[in-house]
Protein backbone atom coordinates (compact mmCIF):
# COMPACT_ATOMS: atom_id res chain seq x y z
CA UNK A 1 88.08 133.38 120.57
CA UNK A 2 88.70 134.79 117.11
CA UNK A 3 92.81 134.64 118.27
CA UNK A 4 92.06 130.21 118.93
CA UNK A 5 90.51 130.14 115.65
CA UNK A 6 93.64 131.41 113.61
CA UNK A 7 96.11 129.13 115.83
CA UNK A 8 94.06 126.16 115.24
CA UNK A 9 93.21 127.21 111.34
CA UNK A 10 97.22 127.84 111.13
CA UNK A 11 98.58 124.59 113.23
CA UNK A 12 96.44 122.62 111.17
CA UNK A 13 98.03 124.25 107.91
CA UNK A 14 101.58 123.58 109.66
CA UNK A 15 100.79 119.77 110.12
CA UNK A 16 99.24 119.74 106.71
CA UNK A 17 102.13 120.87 104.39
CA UNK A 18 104.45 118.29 106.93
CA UNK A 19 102.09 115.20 105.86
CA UNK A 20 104.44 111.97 105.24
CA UNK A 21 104.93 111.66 101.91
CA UNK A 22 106.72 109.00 99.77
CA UNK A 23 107.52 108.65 96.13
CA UNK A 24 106.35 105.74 94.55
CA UNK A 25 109.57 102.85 94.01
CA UNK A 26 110.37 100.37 90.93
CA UNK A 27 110.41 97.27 91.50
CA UNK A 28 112.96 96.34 88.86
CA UNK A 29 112.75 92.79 88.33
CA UNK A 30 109.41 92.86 87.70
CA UNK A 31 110.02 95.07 84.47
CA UNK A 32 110.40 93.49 81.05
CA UNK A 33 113.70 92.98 79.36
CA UNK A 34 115.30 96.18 77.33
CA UNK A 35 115.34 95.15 74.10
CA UNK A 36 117.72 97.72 71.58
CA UNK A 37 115.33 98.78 69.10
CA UNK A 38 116.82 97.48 65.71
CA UNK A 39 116.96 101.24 63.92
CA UNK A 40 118.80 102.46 67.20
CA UNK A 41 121.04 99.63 66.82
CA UNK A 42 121.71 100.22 62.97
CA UNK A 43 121.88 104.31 63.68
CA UNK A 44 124.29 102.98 66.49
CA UNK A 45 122.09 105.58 68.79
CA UNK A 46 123.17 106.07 72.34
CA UNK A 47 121.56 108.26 75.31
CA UNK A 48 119.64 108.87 78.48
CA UNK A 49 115.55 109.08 78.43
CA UNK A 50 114.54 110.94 81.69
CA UNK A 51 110.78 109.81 82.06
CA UNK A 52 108.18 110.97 84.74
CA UNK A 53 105.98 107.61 85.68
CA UNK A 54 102.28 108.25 87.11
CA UNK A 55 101.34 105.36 89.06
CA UNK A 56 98.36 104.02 90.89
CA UNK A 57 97.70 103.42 94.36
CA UNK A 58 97.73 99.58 92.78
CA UNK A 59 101.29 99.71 91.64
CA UNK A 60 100.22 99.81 88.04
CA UNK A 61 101.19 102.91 85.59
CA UNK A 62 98.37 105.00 84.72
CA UNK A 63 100.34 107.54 82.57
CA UNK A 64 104.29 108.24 81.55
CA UNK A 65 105.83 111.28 79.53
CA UNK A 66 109.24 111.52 78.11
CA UNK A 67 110.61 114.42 80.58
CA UNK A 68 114.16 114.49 79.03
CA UNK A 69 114.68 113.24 75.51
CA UNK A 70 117.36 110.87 74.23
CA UNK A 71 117.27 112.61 71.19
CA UNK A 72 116.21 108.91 69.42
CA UNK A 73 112.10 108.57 69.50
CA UNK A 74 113.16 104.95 69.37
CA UNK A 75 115.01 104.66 72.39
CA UNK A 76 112.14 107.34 73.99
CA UNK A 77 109.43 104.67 72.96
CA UNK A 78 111.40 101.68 74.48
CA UNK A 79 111.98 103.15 77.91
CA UNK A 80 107.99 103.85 78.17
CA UNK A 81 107.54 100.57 76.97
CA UNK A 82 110.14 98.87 79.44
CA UNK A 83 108.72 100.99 82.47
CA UNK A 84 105.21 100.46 81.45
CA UNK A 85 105.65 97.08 82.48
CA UNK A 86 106.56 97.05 85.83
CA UNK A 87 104.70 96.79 89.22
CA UNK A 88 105.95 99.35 91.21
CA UNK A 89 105.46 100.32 95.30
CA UNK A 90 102.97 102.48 95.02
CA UNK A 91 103.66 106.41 96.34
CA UNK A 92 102.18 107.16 99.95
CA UNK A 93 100.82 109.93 101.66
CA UNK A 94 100.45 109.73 105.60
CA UNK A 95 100.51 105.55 105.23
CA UNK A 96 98.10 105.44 102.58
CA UNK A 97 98.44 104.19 99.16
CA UNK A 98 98.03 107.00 96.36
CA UNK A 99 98.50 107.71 92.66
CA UNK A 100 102.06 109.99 92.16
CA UNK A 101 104.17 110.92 89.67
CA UNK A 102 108.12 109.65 89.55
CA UNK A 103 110.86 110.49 87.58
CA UNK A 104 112.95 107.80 86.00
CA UNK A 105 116.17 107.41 84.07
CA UNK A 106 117.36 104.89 81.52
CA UNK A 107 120.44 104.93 79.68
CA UNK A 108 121.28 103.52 76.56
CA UNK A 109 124.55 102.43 75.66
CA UNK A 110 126.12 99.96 72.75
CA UNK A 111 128.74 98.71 74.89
């Protein structure tokens, strides 16, 4: 009996740590425009803002953090801003809409 127990308690684990899970998608079009802050433009500042997103099982964000720093605050502030905007597919565990985390990228560039 005790032998059942574990393979169920351990099968069950198995299944568990398999659970479908899917990372939550931008819908781009639906963001706002990037607009080069002015003092980026006039410091001619250039670079790549890694951000992590948290969104809702809604499709709205709930949260973001810089993850990887342009080394502007300016352009840091305008990619939050720009993906704090958008309506995104929400993240999904086994079918089922729920709040995840998401890592994004935006580059900067003056040409």
């Amino acid at each position: 009996m005790k032998k059942s127990i574990l393979f169920t308690a351990l099968l069950v684990s198995s299944f568990t740590a398999f659970a479908s899970e899917v990372a939550p998608t931008v819908d781009k079009q639906s963001c706002e425009k990037a607009v080069y802050p002015k003092s980026a433009l006039m410091n001619e500042e250039t670079g790549t803002v890694v951000l992590s997103v948290l969104v809702g099982p809604d499709g709205a964000v709930v949260d973001s953090k810089v993850e990887k720093s342009s080394g502007s605050k300016a352009l840091d502030k305008a990619t939050q801003k720009i993906y704090s905007s958008c309506k995104f597919k929400p993240g999904a565990k086994d079918g089922k809409p729920q709040q995840a985390w998401t890592k994004l990228e935006y580059v900067w560039s003056l040409s």
